[in-house]
N, C-alpha and C. Protein backbone atom coordinates (compact mmCIF):
# COMPACT_ATOMS: atom_id res chain seq x y z
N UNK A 1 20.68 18.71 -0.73
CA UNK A 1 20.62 17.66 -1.76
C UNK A 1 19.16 17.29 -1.98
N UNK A 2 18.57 16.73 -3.23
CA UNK A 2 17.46 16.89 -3.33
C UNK A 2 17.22 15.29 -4.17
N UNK A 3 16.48 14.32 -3.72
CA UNK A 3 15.18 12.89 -4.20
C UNK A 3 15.10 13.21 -4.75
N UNK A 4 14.83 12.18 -6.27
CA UNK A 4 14.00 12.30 -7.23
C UNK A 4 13.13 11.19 -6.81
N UNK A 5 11.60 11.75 -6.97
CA UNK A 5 10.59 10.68 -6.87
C UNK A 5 10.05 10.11 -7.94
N UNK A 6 9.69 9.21 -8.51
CA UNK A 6 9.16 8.54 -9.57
C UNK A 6 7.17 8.79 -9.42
N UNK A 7 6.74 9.29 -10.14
CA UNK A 7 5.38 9.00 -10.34
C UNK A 7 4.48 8.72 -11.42
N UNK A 8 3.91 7.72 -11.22
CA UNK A 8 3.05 6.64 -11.97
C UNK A 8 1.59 7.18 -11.76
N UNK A 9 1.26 6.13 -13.06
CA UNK A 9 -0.45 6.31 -13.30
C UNK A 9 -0.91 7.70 -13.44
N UNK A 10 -0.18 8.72 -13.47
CA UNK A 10 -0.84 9.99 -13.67
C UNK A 10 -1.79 9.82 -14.74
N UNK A 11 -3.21 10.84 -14.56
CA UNK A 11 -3.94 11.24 -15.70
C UNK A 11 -3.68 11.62 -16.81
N UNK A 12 -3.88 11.84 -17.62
CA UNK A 12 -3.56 12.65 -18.96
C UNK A 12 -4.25 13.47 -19.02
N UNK A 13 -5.08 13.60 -17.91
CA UNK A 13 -5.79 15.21 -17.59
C UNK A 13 -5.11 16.02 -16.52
N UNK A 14 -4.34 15.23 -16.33
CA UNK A 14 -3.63 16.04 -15.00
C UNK A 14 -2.79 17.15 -15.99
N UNK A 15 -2.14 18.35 -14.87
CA UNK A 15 -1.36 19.17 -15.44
C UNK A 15 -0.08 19.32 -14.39
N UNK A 16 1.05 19.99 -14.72
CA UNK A 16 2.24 19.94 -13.80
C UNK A 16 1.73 20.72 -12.70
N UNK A 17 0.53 22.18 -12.93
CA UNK A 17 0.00 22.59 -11.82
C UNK A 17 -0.56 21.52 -10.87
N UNK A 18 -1.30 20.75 -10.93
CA UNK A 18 -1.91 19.80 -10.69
C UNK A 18 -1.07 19.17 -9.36
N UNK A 19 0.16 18.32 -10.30
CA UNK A 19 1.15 17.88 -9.90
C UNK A 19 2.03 18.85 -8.39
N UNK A 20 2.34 19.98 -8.96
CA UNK A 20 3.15 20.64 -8.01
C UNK A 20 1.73 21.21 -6.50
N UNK A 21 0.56 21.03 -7.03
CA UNK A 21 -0.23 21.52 -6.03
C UNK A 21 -0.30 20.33 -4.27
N UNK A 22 -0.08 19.75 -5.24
CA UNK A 22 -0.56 17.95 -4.55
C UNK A 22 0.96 17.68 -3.93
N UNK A 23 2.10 18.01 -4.48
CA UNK A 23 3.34 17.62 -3.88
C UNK A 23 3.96 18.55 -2.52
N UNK A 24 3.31 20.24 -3.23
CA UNK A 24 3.29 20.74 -2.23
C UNK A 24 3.13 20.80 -1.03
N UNK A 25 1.84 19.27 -0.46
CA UNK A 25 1.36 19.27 0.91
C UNK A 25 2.78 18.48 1.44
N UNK A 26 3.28 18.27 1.07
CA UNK A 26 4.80 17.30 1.91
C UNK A 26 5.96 18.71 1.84
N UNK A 27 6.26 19.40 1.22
CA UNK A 27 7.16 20.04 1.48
C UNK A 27 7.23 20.99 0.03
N UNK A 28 8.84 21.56 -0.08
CA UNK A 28 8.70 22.18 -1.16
C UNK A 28 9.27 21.60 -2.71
N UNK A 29 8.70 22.01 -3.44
CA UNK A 29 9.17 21.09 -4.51
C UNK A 29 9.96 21.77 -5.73
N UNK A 30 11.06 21.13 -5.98
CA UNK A 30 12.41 21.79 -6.63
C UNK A 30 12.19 21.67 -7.77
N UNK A 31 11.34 20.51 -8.50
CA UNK A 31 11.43 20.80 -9.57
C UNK A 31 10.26 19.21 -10.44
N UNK A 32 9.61 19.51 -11.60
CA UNK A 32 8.83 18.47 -11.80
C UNK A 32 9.15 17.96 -13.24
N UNK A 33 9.46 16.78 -13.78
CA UNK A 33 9.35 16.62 -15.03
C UNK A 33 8.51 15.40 -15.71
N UNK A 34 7.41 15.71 -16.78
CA UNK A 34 6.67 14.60 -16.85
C UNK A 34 7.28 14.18 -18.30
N UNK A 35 7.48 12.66 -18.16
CA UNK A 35 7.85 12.26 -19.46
C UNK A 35 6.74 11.99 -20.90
N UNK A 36 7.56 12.38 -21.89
CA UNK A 36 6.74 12.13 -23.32
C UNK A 36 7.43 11.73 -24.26
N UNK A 37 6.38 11.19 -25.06
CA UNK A 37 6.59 10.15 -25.77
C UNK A 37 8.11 11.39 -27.05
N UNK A 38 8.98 10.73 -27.20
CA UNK A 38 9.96 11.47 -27.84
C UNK A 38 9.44 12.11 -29.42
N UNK A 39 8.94 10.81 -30.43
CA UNK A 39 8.04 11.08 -31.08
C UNK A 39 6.89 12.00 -31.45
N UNK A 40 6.04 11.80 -30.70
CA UNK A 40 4.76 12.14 -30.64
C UNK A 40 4.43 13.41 -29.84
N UNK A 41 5.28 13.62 -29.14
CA UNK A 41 5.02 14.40 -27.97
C UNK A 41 4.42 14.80 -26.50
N UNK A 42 3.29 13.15 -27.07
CA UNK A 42 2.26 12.53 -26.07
C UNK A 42 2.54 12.43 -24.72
N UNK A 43 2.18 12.67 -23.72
CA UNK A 43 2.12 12.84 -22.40
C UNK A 43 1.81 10.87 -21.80
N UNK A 44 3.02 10.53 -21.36
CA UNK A 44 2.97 9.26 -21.31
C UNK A 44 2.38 8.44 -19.57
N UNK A 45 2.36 9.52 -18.91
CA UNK A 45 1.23 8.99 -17.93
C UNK A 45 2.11 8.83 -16.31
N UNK A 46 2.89 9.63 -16.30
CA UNK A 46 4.55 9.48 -15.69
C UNK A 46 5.23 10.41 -15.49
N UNK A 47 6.30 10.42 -14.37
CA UNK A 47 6.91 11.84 -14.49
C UNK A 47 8.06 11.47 -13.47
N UNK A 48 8.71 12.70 -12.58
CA UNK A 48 8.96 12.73 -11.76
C UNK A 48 9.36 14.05 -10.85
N UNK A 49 9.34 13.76 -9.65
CA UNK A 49 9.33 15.13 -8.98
C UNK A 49 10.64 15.22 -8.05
N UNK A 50 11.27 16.28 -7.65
CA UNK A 50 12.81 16.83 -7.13
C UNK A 50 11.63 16.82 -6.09
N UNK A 51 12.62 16.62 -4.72
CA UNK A 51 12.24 17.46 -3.25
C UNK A 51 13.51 17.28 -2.62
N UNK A 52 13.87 18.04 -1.35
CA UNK A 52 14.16 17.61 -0.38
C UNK A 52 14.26 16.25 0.22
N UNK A 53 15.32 15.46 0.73
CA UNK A 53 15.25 14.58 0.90
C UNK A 53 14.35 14.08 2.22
N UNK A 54 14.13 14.71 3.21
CA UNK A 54 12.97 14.59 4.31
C UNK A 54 11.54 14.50 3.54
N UNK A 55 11.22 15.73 3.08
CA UNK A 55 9.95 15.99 2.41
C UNK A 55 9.86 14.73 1.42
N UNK A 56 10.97 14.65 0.23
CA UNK A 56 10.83 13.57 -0.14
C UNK A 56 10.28 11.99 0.28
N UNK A 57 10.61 11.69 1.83
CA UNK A 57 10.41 10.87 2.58
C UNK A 57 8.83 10.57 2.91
N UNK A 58 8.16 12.03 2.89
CA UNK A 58 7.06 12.41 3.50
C UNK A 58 6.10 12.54 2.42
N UNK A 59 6.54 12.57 1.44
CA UNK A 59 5.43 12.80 -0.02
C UNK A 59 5.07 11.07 -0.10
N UNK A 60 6.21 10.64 -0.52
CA UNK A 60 6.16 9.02 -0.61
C UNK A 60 5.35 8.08 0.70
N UNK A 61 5.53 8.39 1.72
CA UNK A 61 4.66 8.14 2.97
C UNK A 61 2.73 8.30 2.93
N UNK A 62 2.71 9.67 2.44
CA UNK A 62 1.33 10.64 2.00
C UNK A 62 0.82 10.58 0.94
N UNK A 63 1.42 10.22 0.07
CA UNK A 63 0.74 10.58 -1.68
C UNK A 63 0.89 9.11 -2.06
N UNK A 64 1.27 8.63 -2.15
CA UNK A 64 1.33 7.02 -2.65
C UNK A 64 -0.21 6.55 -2.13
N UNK A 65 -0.96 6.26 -3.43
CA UNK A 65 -2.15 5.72 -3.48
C UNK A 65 -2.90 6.73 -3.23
N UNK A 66 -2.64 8.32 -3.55
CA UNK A 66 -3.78 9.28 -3.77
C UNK A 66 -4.19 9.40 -5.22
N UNK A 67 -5.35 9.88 -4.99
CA UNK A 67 -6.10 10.63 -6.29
C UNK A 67 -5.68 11.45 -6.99
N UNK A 68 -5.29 11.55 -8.28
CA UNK A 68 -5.24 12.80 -8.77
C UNK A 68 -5.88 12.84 -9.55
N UNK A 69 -7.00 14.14 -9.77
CA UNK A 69 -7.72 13.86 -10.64
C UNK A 69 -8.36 12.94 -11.06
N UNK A 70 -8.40 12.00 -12.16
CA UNK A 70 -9.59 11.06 -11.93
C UNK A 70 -8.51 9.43 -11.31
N UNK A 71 -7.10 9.48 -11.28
CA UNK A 71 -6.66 8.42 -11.02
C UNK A 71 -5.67 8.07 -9.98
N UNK A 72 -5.67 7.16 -9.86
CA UNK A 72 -4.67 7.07 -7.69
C UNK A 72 -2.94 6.87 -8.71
N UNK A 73 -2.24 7.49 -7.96
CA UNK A 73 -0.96 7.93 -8.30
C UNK A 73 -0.27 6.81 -7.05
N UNK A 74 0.95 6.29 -8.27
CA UNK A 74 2.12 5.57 -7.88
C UNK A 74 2.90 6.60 -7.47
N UNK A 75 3.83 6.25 -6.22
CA UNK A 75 4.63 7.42 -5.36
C UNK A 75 5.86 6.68 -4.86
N UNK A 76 6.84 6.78 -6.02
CA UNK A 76 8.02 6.08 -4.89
C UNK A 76 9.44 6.31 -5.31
N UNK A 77 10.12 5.77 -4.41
CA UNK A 77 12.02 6.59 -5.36
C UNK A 77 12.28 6.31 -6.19
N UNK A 78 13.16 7.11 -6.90
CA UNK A 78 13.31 7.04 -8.69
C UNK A 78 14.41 6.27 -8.06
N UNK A 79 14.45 4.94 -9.37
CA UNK A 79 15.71 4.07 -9.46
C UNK A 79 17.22 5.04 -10.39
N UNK A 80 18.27 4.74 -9.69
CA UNK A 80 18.73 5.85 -10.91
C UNK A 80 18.84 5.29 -12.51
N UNK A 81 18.86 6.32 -13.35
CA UNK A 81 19.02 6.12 -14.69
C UNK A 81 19.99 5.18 -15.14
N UNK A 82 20.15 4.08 -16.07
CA UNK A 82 20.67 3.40 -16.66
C UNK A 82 21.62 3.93 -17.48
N UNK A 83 22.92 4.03 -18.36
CA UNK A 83 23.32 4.90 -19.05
C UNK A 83 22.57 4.60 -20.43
N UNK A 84 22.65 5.17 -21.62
CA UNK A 84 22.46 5.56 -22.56
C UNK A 84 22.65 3.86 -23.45
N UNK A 85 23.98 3.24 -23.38
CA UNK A 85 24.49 2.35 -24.26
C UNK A 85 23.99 1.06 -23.73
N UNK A 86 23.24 1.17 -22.25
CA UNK A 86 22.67 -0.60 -21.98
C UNK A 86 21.28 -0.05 -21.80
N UNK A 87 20.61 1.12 -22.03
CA UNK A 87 19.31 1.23 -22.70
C UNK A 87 19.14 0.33 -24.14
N UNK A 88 19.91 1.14 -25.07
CA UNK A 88 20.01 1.01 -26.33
C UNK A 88 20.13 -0.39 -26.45
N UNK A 89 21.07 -0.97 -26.01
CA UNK A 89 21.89 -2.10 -26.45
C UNK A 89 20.57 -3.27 -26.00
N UNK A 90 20.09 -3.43 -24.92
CA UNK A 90 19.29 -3.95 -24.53
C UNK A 90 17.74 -3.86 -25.25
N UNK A 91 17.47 -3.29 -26.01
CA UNK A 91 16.02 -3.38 -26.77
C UNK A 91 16.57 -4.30 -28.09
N UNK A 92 17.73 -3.87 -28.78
CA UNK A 92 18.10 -4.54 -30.31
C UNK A 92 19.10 -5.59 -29.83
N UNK A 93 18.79 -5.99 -28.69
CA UNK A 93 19.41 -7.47 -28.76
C UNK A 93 18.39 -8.37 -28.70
N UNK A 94 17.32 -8.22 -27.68
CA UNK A 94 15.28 -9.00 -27.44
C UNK A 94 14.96 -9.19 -28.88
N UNK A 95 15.36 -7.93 -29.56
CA UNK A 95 14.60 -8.00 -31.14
C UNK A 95 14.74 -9.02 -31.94
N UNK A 96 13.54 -9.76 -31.98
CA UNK A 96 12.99 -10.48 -33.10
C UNK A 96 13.68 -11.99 -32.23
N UNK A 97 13.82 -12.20 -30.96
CA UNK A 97 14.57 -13.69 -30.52
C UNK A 97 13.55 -14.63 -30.43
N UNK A 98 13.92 -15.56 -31.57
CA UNK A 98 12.95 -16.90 -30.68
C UNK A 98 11.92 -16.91 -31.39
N UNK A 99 11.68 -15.79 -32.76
CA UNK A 99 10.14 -15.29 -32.98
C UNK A 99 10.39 -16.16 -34.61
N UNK A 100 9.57 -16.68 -35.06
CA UNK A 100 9.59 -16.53 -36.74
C UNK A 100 8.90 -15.75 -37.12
N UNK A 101 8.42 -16.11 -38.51
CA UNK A 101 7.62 -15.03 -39.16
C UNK A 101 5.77 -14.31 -38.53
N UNK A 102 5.66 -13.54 -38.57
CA UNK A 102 4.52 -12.50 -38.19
C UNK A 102 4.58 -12.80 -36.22
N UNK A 103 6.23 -13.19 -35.83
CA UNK A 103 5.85 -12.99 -34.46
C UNK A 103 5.71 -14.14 -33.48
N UNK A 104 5.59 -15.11 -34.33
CA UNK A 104 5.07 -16.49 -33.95
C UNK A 104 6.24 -17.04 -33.40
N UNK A 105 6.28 -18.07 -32.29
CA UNK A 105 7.37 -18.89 -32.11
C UNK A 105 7.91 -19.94 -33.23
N UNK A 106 9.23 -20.13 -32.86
CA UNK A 106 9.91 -21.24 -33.94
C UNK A 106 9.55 -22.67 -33.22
């Protein structure tokens, strides 16, 4: 069975090589995905990485508050995913509460 780890603050110079080089020192790594912007395509500064659940243990122990490249990387367990309908539902309900015109409070 295999952790998903959550990682933060990545560079936008970093690359998944990068990524899998650096995860490598804890164990082996199953699999990496960095998120982007859906839009744009933009590389949003974030990702996350599969391991082993030991190694997993041991990356998060070791890599939390390293360097990568030019910036120190957040290292810790992925919360699991929310479903789909209290993503959604939850942004267009906040929208526009409390605000009047150009944003301002009522």
């Amino acid at each position: 069975m295999g952790k998903d780890l959550y990682v933060g603050n990545i560079s936008f110079k970093a690359t998944e090589e990068d990524i899998l080089k650096l995860f490598s020192v804890a164990g082996r790594v199953k699999s990496i995905h960095l998120i982007k912007d859906p839009k744009t395509g933009q590389f949003k500064g974030c990702g996350f990485v599969k391991m082993a659940d030991v190694e997993a243990k041991k990356a998060i122990a070791t890599l939390d508050g390293t360097l990568l490249v030019d910036r120190v990387i957040e290292v810790s367990e992925a919360r699991p995913q929310k479903p789909a309908e209290q993503r959604s539902a939850g942004v267009s309900e906040k929208r526009g509460q409390g605000r009047g015109p150009a944003g301002r409070r009522k």
